[in-house]
N, C-alpha and C. Protein backbone atom coordinates (compact mmCIF):
# COMPACT_ATOMS: atom_id res chain seq x y z
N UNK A 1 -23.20 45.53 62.40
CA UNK A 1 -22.73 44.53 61.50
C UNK A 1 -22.02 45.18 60.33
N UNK A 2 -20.77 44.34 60.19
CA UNK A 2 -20.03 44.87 58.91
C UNK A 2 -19.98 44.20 57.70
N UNK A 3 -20.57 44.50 57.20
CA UNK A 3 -20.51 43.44 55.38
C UNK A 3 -19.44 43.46 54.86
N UNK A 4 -19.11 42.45 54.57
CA UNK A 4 -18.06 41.96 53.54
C UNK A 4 -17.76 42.41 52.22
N UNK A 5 -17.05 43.34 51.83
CA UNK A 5 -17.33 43.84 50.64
C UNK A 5 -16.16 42.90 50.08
N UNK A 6 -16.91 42.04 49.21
CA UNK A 6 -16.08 41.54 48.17
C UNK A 6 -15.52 41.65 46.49
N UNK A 7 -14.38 41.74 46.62
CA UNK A 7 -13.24 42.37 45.79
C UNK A 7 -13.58 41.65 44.57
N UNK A 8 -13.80 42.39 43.37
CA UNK A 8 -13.93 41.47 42.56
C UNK A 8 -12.51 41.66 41.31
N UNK A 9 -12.52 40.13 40.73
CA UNK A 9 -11.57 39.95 40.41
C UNK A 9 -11.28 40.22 38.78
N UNK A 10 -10.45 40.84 38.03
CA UNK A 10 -10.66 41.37 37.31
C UNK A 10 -9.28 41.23 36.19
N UNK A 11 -10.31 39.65 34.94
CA UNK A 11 -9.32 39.41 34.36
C UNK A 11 -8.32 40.13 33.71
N UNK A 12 -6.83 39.99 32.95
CA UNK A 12 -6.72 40.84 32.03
C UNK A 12 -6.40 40.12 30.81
N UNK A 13 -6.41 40.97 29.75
CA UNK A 13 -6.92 40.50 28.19
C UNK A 13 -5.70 39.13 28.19
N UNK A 14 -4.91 38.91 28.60
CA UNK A 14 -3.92 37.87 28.51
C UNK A 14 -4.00 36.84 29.48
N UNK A 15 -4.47 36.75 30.44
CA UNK A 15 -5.22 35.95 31.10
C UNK A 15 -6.32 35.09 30.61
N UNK A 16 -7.19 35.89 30.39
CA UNK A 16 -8.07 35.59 29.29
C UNK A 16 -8.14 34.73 28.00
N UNK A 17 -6.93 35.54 27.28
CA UNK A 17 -6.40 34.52 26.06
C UNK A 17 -5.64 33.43 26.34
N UNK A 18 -4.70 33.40 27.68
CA UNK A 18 -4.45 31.92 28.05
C UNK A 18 -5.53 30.73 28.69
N UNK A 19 -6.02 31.68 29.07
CA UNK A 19 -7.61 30.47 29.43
C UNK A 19 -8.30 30.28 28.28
N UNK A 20 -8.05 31.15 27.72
CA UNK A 20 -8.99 30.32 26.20
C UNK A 20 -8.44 29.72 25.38
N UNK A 21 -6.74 29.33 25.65
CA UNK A 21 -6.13 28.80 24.44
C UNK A 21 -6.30 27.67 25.05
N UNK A 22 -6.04 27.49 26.06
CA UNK A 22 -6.36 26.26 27.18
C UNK A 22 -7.29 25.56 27.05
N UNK A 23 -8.64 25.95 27.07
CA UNK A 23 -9.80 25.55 26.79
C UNK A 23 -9.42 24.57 25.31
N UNK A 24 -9.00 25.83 24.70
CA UNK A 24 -9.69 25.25 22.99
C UNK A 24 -8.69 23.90 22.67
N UNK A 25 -7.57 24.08 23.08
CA UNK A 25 -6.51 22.69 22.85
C UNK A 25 -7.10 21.55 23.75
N UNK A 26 -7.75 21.82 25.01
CA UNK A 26 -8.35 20.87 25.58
C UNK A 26 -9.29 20.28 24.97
N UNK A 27 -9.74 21.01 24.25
CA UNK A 27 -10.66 20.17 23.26
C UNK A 27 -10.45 19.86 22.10
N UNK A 28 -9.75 20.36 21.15
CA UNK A 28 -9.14 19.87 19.96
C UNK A 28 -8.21 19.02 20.20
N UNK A 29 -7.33 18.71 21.41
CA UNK A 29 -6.12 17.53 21.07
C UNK A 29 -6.93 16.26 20.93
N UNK A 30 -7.99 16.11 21.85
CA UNK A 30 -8.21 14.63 21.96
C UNK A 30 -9.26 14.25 20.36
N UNK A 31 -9.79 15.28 19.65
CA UNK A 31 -10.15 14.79 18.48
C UNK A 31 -9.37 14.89 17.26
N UNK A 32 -7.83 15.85 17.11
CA UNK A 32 -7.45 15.42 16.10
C UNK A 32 -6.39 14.60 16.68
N UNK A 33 -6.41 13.89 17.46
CA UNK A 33 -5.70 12.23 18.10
C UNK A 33 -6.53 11.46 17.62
N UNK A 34 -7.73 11.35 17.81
CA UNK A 34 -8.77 10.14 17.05
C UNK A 34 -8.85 10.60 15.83
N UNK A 35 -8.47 11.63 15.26
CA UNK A 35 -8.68 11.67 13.52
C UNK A 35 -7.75 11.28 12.82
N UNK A 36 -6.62 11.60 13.42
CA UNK A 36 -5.21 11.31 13.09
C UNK A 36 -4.93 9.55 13.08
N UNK A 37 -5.48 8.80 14.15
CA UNK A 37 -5.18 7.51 14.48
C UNK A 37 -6.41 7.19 13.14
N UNK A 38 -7.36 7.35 13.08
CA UNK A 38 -8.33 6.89 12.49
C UNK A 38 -7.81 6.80 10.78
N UNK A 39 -7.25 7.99 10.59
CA UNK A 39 -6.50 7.70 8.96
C UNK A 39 -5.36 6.86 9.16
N UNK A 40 -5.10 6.89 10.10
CA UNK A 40 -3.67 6.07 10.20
C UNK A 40 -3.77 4.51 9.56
N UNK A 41 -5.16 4.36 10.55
CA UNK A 41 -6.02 2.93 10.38
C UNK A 41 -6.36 2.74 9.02
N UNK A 42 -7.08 3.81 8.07
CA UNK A 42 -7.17 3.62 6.91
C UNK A 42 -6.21 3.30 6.07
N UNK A 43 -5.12 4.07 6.11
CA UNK A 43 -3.92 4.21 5.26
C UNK A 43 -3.20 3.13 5.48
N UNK A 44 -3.37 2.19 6.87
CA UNK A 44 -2.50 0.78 6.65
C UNK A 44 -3.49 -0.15 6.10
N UNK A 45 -4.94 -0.18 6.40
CA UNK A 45 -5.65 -0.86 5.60
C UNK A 45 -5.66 -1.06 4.08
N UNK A 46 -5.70 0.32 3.47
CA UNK A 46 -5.45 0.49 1.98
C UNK A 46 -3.69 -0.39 1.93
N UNK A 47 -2.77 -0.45 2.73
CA UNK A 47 -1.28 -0.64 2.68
C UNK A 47 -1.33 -2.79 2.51
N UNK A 48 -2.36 -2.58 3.62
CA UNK A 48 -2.57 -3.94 3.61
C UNK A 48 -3.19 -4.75 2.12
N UNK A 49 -3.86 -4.32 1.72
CA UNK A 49 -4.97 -4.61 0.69
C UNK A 49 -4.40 -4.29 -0.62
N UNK A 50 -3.14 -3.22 -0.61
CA UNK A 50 -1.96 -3.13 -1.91
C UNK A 50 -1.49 -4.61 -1.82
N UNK A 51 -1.27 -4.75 -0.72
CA UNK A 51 0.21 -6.03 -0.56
C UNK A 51 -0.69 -6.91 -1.06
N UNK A 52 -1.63 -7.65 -0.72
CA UNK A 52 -2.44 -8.94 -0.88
C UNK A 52 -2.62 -8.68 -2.69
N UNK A 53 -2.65 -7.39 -3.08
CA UNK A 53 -3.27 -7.40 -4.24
C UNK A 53 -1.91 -8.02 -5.18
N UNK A 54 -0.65 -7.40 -4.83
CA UNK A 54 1.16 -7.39 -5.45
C UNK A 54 1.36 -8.74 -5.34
N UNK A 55 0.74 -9.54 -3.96
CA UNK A 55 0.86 -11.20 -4.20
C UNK A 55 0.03 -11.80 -4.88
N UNK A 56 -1.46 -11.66 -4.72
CA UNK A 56 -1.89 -12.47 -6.16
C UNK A 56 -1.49 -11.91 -7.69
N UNK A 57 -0.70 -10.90 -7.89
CA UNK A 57 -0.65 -10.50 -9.21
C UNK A 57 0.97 -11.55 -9.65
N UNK A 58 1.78 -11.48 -8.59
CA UNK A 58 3.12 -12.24 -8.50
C UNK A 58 2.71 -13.73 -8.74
N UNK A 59 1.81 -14.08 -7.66
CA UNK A 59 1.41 -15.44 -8.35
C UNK A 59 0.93 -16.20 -9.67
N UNK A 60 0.18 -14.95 -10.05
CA UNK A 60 -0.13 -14.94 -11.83
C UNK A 60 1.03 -14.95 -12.23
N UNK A 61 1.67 -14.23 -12.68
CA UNK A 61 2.90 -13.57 -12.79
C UNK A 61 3.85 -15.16 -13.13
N UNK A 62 4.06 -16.17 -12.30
CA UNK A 62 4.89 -16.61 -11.64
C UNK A 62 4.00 -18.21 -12.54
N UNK A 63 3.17 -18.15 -12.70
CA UNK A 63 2.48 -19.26 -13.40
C UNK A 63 2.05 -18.95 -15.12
N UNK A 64 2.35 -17.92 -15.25
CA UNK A 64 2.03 -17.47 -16.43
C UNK A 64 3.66 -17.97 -17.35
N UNK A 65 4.76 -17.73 -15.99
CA UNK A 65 5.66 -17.73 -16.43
C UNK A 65 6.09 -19.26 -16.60
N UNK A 66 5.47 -20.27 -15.99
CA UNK A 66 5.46 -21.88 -16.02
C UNK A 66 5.04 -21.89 -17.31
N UNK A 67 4.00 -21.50 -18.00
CA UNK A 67 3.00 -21.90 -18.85
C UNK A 67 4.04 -21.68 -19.94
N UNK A 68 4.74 -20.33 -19.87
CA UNK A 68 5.41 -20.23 -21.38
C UNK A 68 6.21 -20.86 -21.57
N UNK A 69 7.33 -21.33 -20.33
CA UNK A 69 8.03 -22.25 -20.38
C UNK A 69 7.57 -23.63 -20.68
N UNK A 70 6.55 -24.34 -20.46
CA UNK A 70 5.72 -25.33 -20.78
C UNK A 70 5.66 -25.53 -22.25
N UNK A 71 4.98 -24.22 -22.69
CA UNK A 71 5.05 -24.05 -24.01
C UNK A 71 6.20 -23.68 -24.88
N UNK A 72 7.33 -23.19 -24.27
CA UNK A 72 8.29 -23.33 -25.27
C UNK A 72 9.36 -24.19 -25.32
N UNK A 73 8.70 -25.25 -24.63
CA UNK A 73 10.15 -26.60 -24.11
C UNK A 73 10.01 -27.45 -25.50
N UNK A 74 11.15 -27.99 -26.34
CA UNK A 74 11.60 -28.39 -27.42
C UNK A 74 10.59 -29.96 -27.63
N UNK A 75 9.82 -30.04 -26.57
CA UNK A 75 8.93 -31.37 -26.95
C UNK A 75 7.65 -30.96 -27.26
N UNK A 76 7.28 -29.78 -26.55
CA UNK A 76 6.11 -29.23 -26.65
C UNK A 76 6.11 -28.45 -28.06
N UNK A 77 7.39 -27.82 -28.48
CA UNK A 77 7.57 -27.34 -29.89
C UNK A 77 7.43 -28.80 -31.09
N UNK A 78 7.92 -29.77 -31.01
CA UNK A 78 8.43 -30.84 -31.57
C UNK A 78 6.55 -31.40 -32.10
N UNK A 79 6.07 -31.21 -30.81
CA UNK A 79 4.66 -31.85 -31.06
C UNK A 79 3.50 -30.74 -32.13
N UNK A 80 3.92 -29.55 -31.51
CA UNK A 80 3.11 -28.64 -32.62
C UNK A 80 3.79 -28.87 -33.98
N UNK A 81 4.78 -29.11 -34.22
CA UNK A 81 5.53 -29.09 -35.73
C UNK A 81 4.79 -30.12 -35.95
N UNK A 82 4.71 -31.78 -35.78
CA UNK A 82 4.21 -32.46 -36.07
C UNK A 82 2.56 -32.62 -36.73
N UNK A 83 2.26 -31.81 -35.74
CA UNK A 83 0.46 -31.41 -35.90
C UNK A 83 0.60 -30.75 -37.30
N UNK A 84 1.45 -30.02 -37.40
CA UNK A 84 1.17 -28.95 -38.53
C UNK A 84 1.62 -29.77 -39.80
N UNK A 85 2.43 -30.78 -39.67
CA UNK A 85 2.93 -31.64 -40.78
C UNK A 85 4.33 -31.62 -41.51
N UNK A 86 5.42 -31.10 -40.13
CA UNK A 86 6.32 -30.39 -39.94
C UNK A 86 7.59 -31.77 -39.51
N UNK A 87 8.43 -31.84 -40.00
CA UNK A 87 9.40 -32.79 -38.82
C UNK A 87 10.69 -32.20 -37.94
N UNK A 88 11.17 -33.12 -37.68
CA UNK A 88 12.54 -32.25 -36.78
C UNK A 88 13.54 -33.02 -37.36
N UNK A 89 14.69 -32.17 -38.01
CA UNK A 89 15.26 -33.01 -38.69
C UNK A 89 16.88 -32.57 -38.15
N UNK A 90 17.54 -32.77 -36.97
CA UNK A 90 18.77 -32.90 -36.22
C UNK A 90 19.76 -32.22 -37.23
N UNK A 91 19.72 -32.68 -38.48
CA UNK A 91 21.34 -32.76 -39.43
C UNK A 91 20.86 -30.78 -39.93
N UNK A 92 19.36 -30.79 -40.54
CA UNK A 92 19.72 -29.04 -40.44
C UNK A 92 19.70 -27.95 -39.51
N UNK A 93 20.13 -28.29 -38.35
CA UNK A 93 20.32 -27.51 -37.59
C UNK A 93 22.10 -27.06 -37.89
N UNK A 94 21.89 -25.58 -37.82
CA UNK A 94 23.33 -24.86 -37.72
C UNK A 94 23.31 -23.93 -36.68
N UNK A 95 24.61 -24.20 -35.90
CA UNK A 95 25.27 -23.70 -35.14
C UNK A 95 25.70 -22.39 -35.31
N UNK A 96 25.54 -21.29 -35.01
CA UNK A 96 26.25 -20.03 -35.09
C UNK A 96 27.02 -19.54 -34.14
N UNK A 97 28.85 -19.43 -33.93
CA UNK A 97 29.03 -19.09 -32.96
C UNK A 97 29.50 -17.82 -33.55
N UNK A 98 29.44 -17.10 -31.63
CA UNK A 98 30.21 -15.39 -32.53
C UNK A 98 31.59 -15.42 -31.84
N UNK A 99 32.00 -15.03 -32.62
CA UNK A 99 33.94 -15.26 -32.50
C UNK A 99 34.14 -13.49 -32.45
């Protein structure tokens, strides 16, 4: 009987380092893909939650700006003069134009 002498196989250092770069990207792509997506998710959340914040501030904004107008319309002035003991008297009003 003749035994099989088997050849053994015998990496070399670059072989080696391509099987191990192999390895290690096999395992790092698929978690900085979920880390990457995962801030992604945050960063439109925070994007989302700016916007909602820019519309209720516009809506203030936008009623604040009713109110002054409210308050500075010539009836609403007319009535505080009155309160105060004030009248409106048409003839002294002067006109200034600029020429």
């Amino acid at each position: 009987m003749k035994k099989k002498v088997k050849k053994k196989y015998v990496m070399s250092k670059f072989e080696r380092l391509l099987y191990t770069f192999t390895v290690f990207l096999l395992v790092i792509a698929p978690i900085s893909i979920v880390f990457s997506k995962a801030t992604l998710a945050k960063i439109n959340f925070e994007v989302e939650k700016q916007k909602r914040e820019i519309s209720k501030q516009e809506k203030t904004n936008e009623s604040l700006s009713m109110a002054i107008d409210e308050l500075a319309s010539l009836t609403k002035i007319q009535e505080v003069a009155e309160s105060q003991g004030l009248s409106y008297n048409n003839n002294n009003i002067k006109t200034v134009n600029d020429n």
